[in-house]
C-alpha atoms as a PDB file:
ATOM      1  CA  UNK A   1     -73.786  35.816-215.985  1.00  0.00           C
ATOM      2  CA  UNK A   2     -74.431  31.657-215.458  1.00  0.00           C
ATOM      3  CA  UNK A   3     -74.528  30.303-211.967  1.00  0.00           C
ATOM      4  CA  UNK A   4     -72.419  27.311-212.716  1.00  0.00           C
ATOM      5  CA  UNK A   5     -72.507  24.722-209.983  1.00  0.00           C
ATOM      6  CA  UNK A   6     -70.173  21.537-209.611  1.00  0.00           C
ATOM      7  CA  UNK A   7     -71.748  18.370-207.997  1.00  0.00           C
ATOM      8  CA  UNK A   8     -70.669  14.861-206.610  1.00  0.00           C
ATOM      9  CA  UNK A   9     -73.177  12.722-207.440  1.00  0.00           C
ATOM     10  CA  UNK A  10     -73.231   8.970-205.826  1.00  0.00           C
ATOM     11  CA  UNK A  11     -74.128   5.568-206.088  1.00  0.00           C
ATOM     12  CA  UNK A  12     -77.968   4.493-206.758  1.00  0.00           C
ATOM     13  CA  UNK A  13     -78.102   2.921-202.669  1.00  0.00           C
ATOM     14  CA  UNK A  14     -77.374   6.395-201.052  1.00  0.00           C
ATOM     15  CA  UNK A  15     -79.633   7.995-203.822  1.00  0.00           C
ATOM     16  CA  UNK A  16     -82.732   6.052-203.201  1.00  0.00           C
ATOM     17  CA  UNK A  17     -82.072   6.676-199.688  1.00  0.00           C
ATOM     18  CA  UNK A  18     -82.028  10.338-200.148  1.00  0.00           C
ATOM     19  CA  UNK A  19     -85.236  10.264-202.370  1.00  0.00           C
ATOM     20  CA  UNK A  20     -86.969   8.955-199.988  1.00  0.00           C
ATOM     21  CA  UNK A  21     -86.252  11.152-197.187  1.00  0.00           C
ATOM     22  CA  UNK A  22     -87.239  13.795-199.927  1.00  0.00           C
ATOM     23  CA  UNK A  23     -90.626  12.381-200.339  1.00  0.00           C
ATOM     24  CA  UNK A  24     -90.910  12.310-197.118  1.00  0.00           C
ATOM     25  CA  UNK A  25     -90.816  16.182-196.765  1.00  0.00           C
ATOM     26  CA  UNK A  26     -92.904  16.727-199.459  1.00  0.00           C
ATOM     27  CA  UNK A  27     -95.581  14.435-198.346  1.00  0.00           C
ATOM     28  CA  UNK A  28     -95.790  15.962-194.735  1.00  0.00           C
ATOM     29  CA  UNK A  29     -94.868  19.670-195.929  1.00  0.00           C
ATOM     30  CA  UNK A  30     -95.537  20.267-199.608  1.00  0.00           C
ATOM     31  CA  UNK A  31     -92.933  21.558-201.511  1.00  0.00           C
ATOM     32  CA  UNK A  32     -89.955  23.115-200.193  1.00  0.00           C
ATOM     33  CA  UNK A  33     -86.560  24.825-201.246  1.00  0.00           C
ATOM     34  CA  UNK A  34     -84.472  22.364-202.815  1.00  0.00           C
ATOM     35  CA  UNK A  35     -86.482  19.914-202.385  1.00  0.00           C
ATOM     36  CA  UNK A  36     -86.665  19.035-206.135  1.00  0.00           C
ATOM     37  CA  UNK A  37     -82.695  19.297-206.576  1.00  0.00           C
ATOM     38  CA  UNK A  38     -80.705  16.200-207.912  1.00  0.00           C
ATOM     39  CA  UNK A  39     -79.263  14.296-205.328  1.00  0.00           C
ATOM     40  CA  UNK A  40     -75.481  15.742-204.910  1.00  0.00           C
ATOM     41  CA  UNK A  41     -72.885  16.987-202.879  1.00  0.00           C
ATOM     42  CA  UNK A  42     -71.938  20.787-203.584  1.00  0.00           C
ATOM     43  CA  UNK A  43     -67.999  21.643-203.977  1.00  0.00           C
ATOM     44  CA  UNK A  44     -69.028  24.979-205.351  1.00  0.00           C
ATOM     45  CA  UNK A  45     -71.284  27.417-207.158  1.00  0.00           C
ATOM     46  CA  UNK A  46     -69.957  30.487-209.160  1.00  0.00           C
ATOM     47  CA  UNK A  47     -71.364  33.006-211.785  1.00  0.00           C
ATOM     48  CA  UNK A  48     -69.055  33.144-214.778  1.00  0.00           C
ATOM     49  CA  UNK A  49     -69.426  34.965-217.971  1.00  0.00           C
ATOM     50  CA  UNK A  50     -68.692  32.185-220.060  1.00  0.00           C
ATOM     51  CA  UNK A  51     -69.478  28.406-220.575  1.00  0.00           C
ATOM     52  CA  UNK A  52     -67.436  27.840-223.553  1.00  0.00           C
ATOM     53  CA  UNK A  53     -64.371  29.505-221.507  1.00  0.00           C
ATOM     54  CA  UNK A  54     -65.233  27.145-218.264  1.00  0.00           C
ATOM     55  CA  UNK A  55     -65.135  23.458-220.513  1.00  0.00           C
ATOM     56  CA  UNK A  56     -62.063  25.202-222.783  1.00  0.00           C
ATOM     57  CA  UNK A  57     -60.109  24.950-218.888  1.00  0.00           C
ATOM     58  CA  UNK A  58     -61.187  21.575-218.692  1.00  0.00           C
ATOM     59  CA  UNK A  59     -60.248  20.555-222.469  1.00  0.00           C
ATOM     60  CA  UNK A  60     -57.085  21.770-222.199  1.00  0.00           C
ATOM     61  CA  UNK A  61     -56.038  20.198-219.054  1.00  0.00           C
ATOM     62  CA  UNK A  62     -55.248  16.747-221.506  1.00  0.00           C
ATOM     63  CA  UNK A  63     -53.360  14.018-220.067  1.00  0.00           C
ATOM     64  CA  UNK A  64     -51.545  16.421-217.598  1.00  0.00           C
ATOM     65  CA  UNK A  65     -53.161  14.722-214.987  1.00  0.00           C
ATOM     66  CA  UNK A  66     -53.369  11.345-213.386  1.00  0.00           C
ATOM     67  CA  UNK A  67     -57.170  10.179-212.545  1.00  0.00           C
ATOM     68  CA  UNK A  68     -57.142   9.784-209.086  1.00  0.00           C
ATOM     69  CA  UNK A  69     -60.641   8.651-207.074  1.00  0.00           C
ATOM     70  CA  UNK A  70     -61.248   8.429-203.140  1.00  0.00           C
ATOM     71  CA  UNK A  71     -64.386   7.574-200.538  1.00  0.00           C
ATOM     72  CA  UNK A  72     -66.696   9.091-198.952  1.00  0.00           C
ATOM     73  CA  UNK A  73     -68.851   8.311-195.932  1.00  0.00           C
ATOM     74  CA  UNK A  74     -71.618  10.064-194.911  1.00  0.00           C
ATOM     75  CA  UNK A  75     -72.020   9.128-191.200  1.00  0.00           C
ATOM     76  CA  UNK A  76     -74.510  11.782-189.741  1.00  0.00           C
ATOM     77  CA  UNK A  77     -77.702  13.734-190.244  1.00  0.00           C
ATOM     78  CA  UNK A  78     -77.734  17.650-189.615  1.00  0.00           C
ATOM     79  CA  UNK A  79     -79.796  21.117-189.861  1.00  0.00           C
ATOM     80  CA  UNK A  80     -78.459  24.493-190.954  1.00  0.00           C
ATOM     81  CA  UNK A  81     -81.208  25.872-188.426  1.00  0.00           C
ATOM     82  CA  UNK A  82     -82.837  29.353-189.494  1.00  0.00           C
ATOM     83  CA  UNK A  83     -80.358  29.397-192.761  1.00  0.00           C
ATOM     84  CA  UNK A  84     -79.751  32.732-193.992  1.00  0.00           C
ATOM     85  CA  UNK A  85     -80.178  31.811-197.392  1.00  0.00           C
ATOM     86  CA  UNK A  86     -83.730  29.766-197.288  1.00  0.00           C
ATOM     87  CA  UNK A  87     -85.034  31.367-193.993  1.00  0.00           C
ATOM     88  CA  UNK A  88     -85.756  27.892-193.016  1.00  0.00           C
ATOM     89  CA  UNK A  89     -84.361  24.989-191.448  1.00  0.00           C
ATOM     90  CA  UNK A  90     -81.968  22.771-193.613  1.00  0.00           C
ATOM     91  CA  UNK A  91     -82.069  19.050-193.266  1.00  0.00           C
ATOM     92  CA  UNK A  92     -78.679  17.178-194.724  1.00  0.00           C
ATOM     93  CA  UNK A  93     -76.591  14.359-194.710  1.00  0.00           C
ATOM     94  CA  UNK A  94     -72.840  15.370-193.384  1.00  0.00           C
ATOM     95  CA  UNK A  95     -69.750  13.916-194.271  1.00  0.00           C
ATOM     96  CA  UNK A  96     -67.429  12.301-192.571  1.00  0.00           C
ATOM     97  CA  UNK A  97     -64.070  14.480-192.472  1.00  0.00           C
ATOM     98  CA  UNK A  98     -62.299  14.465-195.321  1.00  0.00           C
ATOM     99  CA  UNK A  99     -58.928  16.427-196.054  1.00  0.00           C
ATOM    100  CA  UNK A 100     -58.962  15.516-199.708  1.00  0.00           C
ATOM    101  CA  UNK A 101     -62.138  16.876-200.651  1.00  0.00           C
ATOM    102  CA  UNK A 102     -61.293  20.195-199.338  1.00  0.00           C
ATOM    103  CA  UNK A 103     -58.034  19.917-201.010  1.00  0.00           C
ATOM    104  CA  UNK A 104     -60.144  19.162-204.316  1.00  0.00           C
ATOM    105  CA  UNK A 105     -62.910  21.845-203.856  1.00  0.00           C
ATOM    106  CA  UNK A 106     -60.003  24.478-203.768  1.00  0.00           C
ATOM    107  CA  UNK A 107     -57.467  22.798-206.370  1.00  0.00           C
ATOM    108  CA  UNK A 108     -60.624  23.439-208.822  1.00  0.00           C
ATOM    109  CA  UNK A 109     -61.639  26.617-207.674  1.00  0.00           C
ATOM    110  CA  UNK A 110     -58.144  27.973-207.998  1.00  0.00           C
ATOM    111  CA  UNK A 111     -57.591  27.097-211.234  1.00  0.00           C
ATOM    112  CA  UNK A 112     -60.803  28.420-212.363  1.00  0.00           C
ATOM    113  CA  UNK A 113     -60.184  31.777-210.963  1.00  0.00           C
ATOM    114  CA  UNK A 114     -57.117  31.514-212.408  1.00  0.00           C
ATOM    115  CA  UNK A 115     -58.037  30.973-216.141  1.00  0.00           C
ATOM    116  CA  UNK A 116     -61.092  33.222-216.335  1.00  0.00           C
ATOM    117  CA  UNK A 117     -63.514  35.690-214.665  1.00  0.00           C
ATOM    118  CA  UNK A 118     -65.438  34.647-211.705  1.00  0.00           C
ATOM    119  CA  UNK A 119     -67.879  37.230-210.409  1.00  0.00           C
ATOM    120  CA  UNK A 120     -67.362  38.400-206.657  1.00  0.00           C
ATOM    121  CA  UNK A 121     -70.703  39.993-206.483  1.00  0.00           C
ATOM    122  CA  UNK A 122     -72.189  39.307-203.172  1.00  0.00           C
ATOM    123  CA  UNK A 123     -75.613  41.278-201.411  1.00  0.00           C
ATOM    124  CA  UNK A 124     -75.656  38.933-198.361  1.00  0.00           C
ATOM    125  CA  UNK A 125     -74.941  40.082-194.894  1.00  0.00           C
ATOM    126  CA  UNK A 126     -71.876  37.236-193.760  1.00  0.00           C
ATOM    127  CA  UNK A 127     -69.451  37.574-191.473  1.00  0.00           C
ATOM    128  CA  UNK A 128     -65.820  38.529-192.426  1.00  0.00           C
ATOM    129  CA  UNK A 129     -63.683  35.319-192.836  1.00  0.00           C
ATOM    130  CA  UNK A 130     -66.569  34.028-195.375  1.00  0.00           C
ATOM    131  CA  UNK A 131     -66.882  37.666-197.059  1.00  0.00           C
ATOM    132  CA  UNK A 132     -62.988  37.217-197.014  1.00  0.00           C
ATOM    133  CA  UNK A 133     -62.821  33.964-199.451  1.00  0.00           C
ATOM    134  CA  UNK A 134     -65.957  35.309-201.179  1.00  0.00           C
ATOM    135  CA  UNK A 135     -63.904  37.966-202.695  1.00  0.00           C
ATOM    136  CA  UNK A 136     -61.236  35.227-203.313  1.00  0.00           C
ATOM    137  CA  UNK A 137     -62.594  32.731-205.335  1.00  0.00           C
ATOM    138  CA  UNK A 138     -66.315  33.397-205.933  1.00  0.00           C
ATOM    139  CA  UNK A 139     -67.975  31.126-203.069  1.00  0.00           C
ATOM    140  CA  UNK A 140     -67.711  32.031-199.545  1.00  0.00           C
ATOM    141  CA  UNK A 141     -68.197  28.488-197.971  1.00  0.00           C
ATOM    142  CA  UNK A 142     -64.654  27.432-199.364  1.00  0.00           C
ATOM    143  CA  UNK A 143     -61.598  25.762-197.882  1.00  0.00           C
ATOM    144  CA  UNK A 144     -61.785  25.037-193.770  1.00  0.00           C
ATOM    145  CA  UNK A 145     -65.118  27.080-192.925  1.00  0.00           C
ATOM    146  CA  UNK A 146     -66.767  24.383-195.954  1.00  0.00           C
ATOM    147  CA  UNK A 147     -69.097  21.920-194.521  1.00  0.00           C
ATOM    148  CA  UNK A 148     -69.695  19.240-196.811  1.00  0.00           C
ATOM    149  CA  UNK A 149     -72.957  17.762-197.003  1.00  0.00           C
ATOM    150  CA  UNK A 150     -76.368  16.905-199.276  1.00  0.00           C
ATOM    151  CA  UNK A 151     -78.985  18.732-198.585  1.00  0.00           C
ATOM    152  CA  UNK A 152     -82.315  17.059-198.345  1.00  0.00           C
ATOM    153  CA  UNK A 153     -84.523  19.704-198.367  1.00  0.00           C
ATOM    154  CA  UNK A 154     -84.665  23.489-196.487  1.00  0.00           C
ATOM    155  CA  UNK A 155     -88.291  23.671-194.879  1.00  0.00           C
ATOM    156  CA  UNK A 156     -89.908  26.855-193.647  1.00  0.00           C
ATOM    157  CA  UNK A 157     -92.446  27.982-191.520  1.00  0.00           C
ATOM    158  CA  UNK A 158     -92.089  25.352-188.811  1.00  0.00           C
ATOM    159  CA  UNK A 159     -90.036  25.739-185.383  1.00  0.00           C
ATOM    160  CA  UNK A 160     -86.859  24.016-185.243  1.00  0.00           C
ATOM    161  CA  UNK A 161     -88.580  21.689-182.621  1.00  0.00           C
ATOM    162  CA  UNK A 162     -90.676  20.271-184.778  1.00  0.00           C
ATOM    163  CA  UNK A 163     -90.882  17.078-184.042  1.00  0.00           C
ATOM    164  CA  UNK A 164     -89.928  15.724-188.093  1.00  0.00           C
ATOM    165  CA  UNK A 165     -86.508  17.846-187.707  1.00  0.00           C
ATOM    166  CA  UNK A 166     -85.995  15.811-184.259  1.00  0.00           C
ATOM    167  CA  UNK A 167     -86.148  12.606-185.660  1.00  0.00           C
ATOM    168  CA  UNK A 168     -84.259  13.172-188.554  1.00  0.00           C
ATOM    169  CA  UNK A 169     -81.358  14.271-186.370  1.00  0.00           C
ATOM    170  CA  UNK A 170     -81.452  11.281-184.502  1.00  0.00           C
ATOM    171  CA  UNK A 171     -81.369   9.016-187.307  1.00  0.00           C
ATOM    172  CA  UNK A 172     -78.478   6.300-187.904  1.00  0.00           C
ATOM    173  CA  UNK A 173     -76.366   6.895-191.180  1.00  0.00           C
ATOM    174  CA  UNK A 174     -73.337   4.567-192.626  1.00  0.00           C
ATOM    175  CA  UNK A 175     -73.240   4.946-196.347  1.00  0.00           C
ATOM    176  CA  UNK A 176     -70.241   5.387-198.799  1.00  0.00           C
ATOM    177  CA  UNK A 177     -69.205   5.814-201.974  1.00  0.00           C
ATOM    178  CA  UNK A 178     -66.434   6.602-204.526  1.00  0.00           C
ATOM    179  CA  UNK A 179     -65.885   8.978-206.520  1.00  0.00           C
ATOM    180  CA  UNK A 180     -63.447   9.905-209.296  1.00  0.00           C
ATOM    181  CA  UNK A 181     -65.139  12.261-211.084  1.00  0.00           C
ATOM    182  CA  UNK A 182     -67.079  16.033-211.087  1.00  0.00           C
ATOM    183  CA  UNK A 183     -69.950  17.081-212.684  1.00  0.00           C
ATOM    184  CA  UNK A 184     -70.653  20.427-213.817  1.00  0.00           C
ATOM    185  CA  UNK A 185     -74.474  21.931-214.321  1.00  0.00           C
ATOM    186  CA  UNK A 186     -75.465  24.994-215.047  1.00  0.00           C
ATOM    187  CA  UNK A 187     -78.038  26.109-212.751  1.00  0.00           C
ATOM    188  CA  UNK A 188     -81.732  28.047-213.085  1.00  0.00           C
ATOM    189  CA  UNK A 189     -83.731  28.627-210.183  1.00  0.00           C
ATOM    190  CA  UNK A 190     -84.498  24.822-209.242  1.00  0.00           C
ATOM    191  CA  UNK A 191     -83.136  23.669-212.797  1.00  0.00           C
ATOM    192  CA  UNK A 192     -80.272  21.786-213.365  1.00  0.00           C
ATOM    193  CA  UNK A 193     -78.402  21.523-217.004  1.00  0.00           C
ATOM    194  CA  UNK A 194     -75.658  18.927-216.974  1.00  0.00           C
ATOM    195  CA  UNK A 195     -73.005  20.670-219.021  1.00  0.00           C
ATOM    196  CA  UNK A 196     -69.609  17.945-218.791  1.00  0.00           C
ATOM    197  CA  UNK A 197     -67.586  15.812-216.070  1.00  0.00           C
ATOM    198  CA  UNK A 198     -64.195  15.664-215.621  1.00  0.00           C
ATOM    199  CA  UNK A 199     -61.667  13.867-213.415  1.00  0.00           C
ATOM    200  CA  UNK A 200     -60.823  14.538-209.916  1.00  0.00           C
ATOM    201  CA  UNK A 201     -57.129  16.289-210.666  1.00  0.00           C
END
């Protein structure tokens, strides 16, 4: 099986801002879990069979299509404190609410699941409604329960009153960007393969 992930990526002003807020981390804590990750905002991850069967969707889709492209703001900082997936603390930028990138993250993952097989494999103890779309489409933080963010970096071993994780959640964000397209990667352990892009849809 590949873990296949697909990204927003963003202009060069909000990634030098995130890179440094990632060297940040690493020069006060050393490295941490995704701390070396490109900077992007996640619509999805799912573990497929096939590569050549996930572009061959994409290929196919031809002119059918109108490019489309929209904003985004990122307007806040946040923690995921004690995540259940890092067992630490989660620093990230949130967006701003926006109805048509959940309408995008599930327009793609429907079609996916749709066109080929998308493994519904899970060994993590999460609650019901997220088990629930898990089993749907592959990735349990989809549709409404989806928060929408980039992760800065998850850091462990520290309480979540550190003082660091204070001031980061006090800090003033206005960015934006647009985006009309989505980049697929195929992902290994903290490696990232760029694979293709394609248009919103």
């Amino acid at each position: 099986m590949y873990k296949i992930a697909a990204f927003i990526t963003f202009n060069k002003k909000i990634e030098k801002n995130i890179l440094s807020k990632k060297t940040k981390v690493k020069v006060k804590f050393g490295d941490q879990i995704y701390l070396n990750h490109p900077v992007h905002l996640t619509l999805f991850t799912i573990s497929i069979k096939s590569i050549n069967s996930l572009k061959k969707i994409y290929m196919n889709l031809g002119n059918g299509f109108s490019k489309k492209k929209f904003k985004i703001n990122i307007n806040k900082t946040g923690a995921f404190l004690n995540d259940p997936l890092t067992k630490g603390h989660t620093l990230y930028y949130g967006i701003k609410k926006n109805n048509l990138l959940t309408k995008l993250q599930m327009k793609h993952l429907k079609l996916i699941n749709k066109k080929i097989y998308v493994s519904k494999n899970l060994n993590l103890k999460i609650n019901s409604k997220i088990k629930k779309n898990y089993k749907k489409y592959g990735f349990p933080f989809s549709g409404n329960i989806w928060i929408p963010h980039i992760t800065i970096a998850s850091i462990k071993d520290i309480s979540e009153k550190n003082e660091f994780i204070k001031k980061f959640l006090k800090l003033k964000v206005n960015l934006s960007s647009e985006v009309d397209n989505i980049k697929f990667y195929r992902v290994n352990k903290d490696k990232h393969f760029f694979l293709f892009k394609t248009e919103l849809i």
